[in-house]
C-alpha atoms as a PDB file:
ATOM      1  CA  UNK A   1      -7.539  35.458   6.029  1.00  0.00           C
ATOM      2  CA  UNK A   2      -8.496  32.420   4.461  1.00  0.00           C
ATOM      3  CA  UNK A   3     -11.666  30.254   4.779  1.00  0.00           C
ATOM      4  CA  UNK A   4      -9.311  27.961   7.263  1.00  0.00           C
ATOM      5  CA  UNK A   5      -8.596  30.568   9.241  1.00  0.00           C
ATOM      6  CA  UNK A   6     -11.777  32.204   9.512  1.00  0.00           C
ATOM      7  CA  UNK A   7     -13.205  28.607  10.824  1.00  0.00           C
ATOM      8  CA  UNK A   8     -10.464  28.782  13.765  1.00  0.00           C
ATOM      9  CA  UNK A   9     -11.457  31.835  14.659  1.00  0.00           C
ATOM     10  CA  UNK A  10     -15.098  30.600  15.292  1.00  0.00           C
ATOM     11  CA  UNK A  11     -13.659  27.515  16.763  1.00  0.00           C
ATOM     12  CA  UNK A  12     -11.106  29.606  19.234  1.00  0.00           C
ATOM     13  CA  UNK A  13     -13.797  32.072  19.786  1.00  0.00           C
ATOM     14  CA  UNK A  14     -16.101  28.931  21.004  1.00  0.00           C
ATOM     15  CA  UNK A  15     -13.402  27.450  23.237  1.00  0.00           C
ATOM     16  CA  UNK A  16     -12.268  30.480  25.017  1.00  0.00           C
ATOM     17  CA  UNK A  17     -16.141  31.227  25.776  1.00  0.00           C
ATOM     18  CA  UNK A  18     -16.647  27.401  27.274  1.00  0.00           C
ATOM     19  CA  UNK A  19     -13.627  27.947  29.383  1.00  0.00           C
ATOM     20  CA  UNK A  20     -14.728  30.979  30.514  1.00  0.00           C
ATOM     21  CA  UNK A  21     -18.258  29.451  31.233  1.00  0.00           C
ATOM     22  CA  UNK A  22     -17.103  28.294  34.797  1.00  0.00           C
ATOM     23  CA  UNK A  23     -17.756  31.149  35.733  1.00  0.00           C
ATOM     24  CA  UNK A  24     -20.669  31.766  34.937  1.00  0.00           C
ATOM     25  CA  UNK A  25     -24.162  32.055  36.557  1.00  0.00           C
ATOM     26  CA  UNK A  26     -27.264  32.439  34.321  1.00  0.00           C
ATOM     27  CA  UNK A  27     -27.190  30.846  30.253  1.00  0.00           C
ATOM     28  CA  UNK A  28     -29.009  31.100  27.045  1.00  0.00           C
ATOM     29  CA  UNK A  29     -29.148  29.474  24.383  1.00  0.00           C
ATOM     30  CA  UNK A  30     -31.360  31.224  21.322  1.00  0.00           C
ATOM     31  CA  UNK A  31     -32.446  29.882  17.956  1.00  0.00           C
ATOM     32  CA  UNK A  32     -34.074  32.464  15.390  1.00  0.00           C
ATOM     33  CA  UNK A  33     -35.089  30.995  11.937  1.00  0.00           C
ATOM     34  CA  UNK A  34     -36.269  32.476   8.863  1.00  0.00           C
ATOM     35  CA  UNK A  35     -37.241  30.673   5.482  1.00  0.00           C
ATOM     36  CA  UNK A  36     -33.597  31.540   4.080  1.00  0.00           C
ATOM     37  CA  UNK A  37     -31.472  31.948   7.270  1.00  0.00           C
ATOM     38  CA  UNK A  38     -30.947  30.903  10.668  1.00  0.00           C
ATOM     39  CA  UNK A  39     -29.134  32.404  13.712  1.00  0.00           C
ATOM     40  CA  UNK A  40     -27.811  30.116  17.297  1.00  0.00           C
ATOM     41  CA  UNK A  41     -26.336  31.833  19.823  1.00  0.00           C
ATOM     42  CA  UNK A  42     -25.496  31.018  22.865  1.00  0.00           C
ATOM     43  CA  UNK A  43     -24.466  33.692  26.066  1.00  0.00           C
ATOM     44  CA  UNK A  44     -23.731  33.714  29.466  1.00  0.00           C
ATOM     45  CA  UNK A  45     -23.247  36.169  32.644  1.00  0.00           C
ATOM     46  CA  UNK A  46     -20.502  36.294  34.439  1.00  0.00           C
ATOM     47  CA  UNK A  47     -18.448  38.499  37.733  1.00  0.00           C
ATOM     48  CA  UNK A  48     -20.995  40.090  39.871  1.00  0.00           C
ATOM     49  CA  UNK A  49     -23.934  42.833  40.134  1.00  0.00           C
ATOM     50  CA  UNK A  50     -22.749  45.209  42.023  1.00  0.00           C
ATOM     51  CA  UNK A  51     -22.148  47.720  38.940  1.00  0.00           C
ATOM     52  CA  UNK A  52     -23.927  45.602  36.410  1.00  0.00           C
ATOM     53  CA  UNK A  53     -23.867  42.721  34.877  1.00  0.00           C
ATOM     54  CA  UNK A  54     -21.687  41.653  32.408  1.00  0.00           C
ATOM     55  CA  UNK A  55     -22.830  38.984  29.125  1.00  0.00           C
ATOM     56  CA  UNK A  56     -20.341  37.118  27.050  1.00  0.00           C
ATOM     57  CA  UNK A  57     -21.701  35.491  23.915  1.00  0.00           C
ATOM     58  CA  UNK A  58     -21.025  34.131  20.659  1.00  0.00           C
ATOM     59  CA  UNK A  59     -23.654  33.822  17.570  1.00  0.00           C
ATOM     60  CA  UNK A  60     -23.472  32.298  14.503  1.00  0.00           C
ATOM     61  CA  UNK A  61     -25.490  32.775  11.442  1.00  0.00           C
ATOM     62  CA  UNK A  62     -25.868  31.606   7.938  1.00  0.00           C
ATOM     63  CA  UNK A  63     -28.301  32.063   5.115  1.00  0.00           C
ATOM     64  CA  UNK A  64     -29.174  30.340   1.235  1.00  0.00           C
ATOM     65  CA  UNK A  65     -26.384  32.840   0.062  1.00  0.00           C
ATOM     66  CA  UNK A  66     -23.721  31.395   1.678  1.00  0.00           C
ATOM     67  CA  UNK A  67     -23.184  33.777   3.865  1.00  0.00           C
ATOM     68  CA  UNK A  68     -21.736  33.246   7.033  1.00  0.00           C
ATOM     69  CA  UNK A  69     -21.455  35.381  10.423  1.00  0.00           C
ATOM     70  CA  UNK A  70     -20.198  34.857  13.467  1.00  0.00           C
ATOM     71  CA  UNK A  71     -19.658  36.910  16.226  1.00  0.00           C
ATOM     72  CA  UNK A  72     -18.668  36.999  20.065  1.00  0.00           C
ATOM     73  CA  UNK A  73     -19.983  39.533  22.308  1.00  0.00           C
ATOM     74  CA  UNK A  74     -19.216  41.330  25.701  1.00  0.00           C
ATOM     75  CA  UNK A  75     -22.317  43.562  26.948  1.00  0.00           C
ATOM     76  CA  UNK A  76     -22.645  45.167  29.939  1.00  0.00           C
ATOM     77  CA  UNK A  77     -26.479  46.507  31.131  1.00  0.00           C
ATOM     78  CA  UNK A  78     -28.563  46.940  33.905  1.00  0.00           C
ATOM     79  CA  UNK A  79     -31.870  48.580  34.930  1.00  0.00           C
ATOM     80  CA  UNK A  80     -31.887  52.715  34.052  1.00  0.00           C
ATOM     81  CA  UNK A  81     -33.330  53.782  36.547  1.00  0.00           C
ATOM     82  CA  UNK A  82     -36.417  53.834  39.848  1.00  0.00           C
ATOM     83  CA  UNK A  83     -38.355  56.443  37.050  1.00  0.00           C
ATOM     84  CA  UNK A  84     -38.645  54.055  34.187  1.00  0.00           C
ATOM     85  CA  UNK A  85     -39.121  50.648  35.694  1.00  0.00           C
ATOM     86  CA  UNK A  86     -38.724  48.013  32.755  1.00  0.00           C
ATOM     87  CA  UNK A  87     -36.084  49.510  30.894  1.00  0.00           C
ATOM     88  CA  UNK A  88     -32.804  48.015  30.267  1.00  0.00           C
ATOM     89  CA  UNK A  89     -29.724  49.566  28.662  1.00  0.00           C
ATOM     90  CA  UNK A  90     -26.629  47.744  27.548  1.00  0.00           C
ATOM     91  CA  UNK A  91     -22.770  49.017  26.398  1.00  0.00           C
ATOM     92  CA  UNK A  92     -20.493  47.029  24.627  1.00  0.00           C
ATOM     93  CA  UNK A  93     -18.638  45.662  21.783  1.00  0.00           C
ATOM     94  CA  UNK A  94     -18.680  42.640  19.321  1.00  0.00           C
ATOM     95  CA  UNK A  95     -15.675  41.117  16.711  1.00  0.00           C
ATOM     96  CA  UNK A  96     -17.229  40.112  13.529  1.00  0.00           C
ATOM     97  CA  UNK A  97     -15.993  37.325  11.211  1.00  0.00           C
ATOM     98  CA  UNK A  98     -17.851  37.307   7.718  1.00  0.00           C
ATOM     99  CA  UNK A  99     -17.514  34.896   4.916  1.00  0.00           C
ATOM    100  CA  UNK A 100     -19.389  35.257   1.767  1.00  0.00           C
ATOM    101  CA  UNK A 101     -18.971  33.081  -1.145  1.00  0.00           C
ATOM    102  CA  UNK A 102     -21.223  32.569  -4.338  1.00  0.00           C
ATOM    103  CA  UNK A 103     -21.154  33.506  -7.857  1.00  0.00           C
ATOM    104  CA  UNK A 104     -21.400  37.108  -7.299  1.00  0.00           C
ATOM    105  CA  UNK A 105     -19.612  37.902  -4.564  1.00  0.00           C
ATOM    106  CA  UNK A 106     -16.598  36.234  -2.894  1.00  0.00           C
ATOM    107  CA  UNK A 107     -15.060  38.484   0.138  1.00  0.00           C
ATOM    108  CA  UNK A 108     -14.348  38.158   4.008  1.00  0.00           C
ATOM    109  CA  UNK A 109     -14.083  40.813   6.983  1.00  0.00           C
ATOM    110  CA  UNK A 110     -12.900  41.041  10.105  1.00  0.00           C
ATOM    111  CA  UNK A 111     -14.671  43.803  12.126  1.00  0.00           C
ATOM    112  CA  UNK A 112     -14.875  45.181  15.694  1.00  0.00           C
ATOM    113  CA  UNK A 113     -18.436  46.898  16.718  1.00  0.00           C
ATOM    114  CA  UNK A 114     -19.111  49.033  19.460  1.00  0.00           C
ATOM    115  CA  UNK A 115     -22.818  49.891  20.299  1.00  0.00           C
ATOM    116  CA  UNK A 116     -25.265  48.701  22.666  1.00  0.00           C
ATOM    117  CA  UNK A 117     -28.930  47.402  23.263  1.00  0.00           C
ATOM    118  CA  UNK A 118     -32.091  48.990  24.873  1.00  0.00           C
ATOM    119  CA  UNK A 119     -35.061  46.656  26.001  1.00  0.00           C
ATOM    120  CA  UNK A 120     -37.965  47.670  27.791  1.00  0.00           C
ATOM    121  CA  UNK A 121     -41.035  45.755  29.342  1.00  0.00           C
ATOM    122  CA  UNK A 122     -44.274  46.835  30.041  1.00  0.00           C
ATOM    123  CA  UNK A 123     -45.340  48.342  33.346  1.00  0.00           C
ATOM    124  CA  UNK A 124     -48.757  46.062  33.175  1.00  0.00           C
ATOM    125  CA  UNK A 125     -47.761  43.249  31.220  1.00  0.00           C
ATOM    126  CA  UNK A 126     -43.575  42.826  32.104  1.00  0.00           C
ATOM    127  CA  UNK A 127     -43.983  39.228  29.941  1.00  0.00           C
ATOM    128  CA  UNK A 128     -43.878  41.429  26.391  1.00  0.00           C
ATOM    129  CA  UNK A 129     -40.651  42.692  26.300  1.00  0.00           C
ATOM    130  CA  UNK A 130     -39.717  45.231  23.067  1.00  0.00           C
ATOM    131  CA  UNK A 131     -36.068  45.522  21.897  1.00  0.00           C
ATOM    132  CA  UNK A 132     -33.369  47.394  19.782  1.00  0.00           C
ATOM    133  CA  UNK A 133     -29.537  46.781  19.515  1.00  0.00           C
ATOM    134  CA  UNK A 134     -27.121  48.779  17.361  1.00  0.00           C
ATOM    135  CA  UNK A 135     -23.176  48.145  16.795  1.00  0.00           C
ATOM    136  CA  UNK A 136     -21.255  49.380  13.902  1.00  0.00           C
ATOM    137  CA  UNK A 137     -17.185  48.941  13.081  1.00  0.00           C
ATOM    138  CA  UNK A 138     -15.724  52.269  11.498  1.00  0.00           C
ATOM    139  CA  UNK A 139     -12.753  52.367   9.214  1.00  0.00           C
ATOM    140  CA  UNK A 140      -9.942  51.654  11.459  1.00  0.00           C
ATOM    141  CA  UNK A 141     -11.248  48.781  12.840  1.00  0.00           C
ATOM    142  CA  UNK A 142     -12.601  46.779   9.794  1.00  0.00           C
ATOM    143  CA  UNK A 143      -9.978  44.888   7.936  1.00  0.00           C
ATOM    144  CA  UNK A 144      -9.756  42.346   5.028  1.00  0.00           C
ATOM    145  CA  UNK A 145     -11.985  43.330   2.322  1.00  0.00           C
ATOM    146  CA  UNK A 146     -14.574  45.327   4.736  1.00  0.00           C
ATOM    147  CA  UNK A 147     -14.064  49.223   4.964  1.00  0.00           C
ATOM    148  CA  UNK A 148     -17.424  49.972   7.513  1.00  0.00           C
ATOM    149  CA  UNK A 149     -19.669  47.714   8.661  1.00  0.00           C
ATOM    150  CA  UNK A 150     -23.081  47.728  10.343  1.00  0.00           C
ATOM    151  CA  UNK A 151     -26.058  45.485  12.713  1.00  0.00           C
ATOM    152  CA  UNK A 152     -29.156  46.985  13.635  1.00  0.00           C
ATOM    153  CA  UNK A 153     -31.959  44.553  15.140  1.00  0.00           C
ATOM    154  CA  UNK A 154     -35.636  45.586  16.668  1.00  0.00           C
ATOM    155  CA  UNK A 155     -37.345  42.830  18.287  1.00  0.00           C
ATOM    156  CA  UNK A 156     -40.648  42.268  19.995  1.00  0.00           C
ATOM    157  CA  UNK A 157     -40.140  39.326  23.013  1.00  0.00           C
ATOM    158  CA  UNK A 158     -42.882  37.447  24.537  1.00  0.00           C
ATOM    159  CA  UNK A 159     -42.066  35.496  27.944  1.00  0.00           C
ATOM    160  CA  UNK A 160     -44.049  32.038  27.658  1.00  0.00           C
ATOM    161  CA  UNK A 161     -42.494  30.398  30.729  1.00  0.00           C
ATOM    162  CA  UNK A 162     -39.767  32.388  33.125  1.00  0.00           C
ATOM    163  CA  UNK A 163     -37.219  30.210  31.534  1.00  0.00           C
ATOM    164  CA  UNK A 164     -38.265  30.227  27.906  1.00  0.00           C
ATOM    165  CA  UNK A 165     -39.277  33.018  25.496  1.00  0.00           C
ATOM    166  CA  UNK A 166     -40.510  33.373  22.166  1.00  0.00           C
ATOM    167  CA  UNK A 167     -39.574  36.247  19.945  1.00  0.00           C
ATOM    168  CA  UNK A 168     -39.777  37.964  16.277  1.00  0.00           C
ATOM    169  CA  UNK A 169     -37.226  40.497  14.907  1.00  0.00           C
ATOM    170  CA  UNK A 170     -36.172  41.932  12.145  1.00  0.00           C
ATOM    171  CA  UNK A 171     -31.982  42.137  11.531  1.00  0.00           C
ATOM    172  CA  UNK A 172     -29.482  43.857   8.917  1.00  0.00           C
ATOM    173  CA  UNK A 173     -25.936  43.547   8.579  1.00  0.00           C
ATOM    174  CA  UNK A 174     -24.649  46.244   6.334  1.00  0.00           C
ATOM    175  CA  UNK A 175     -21.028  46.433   4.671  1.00  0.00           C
ATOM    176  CA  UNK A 176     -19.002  49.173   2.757  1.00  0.00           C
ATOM    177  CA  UNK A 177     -16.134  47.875   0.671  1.00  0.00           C
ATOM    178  CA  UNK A 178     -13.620  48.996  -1.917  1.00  0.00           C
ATOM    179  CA  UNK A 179     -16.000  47.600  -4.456  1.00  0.00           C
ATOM    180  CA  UNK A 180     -19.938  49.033  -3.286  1.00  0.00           C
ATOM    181  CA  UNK A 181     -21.805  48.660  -0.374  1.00  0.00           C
ATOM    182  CA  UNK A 182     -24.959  47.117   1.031  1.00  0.00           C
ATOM    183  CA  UNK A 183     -26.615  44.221   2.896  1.00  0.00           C
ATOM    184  CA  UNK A 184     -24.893  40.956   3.420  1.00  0.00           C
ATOM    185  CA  UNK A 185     -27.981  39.593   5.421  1.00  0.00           C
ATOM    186  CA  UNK A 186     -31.541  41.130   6.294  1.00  0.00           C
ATOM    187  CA  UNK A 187     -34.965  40.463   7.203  1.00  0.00           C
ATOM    188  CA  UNK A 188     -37.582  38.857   9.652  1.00  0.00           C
ATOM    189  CA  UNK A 189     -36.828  35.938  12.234  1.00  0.00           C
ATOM    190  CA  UNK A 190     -39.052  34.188  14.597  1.00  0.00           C
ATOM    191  CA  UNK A 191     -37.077  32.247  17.593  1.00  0.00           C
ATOM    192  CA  UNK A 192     -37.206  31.071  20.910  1.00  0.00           C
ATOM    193  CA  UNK A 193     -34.670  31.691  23.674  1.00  0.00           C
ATOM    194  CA  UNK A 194     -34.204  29.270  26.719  1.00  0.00           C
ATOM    195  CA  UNK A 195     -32.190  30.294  30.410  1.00  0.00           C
ATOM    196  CA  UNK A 196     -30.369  27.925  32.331  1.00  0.00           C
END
C-alpha cells in the first residue's frame, strides 16, 4: 500500500466517522503536543447506556521523523463497579495505518489492536483523573512491512472546567519487522481535551 493509498484510508476513515457522527451524543476533540510531535484526535459516543457506552474515534499523529500514525478506534467502558467508585474500564480495538519515511527507514503497516484502557479518579478530588491504555496487533493481523506491533500510554488528567481538561502522558508505539524492531514514536505530551 502506497503513500496514496494510505492517505485514503485516513480520509475514508474520517468520512465514515462524520457520517456516523449523527448519531452521536457527547464529542471530543484532544490536542497533545510535544517539542518533536503532535497528536489530534477527535471521538464521539454513540447507541445507548444501558450496557455501556460505546466511543468511536480517530487520531492522527506525526513527529520531526516523518512519521505518521493514524488510527480509528471503537471502545466500549463503563464504571467497574459500587466498591471502587472512580474507576473506569474500557474493551476494544483500533486499525493502525503507519507511514515512515526518511533516510533511514522507509516502511508502512497496516495493523489491527485489541486492548483496552483503565482510568480512575480520586475519591476526594474526582477532577485528577490517572490513566493507562494498552492495544497491541499480533502476527496475523499486521500486514505490509509490520510483523507485531504495539501502544502503551499512562496519563495523569486534570479537569480545569467540566468541559475542558488538561493532561500530560507519556506514549510508545512499538514495531517488529522482517528487518529489527523498536520504537516508531515515544515520549512525553502535554494536551488539552475539550467535550461538546
Amino acid at each position: 500500500m502506497g503513500k496514496t493509498k494510505l492517505g485514503q484510508f485516513s480520509y475514508l476513515a474520517l468520512a465514515f466517522l462524520f457520517i456516523w457522527n449523527t448519531t452521536a451524543s457527547a464529542q471530543t476533540v484532544s490536542i497533545g503536543l510535544s517539542e518533536s510531535s503532535a497528536q489530534l484526535g477527535y471521538s464521539f459516543l454513540v447507541g445507548g447506556s444501558n450496557y455501556g457506552r460505546t466511543e468511536v474515534g480517530v487520531d492522527f499523529l506525526y513527529n520531526d521523523e516523518d512519521v505518521y500514525i493514524a488510527d480509528t478506534s471503537l471502545l466500549v467502558f463503563d464504571e467497574v463497579g459500587s466498591k471502587m467508585r472512580g474507576l473506569v474500564a474500557g474493551l476494544g480495538g483500533k486499525v493502525y495505518a503507519v507511514s515512515i519515511s526518511n533516510q533511514s527507514v522507509n516502511q508502512e503497516y497496516l495493523t489491527l489492536g485489541v486492548g483496552g484502557m483503565l482510568r480512575f479518579a480520586l475519591p476526594q478530588n474526582k477532577r485528577f483523573i490517572f490513566g493507562v491504555d494498552g492495544y497491541y496487533a499480533p502476527p496475523i493481523v499486521s500486514f505490509l512491512d509490520a510483523d507485531r506491533f504495539y501502544e502503551a500510554a499512562g496519563r495523569v488528567e486534570y479537569e480545569v472546567l467540566p468541559q475542558a481538561s488538561a493532561y500530560a502522558e507519556y506514549r510508545k508505539f512499538y514495531v517488529e519487522t522482517g528487518t529489527g524492531e523498536g520504537s516508531i514514536e515515544k515520549g512525553y505530551r502535554v494536551g488539552l481535551e475539550i467535550d461538546f
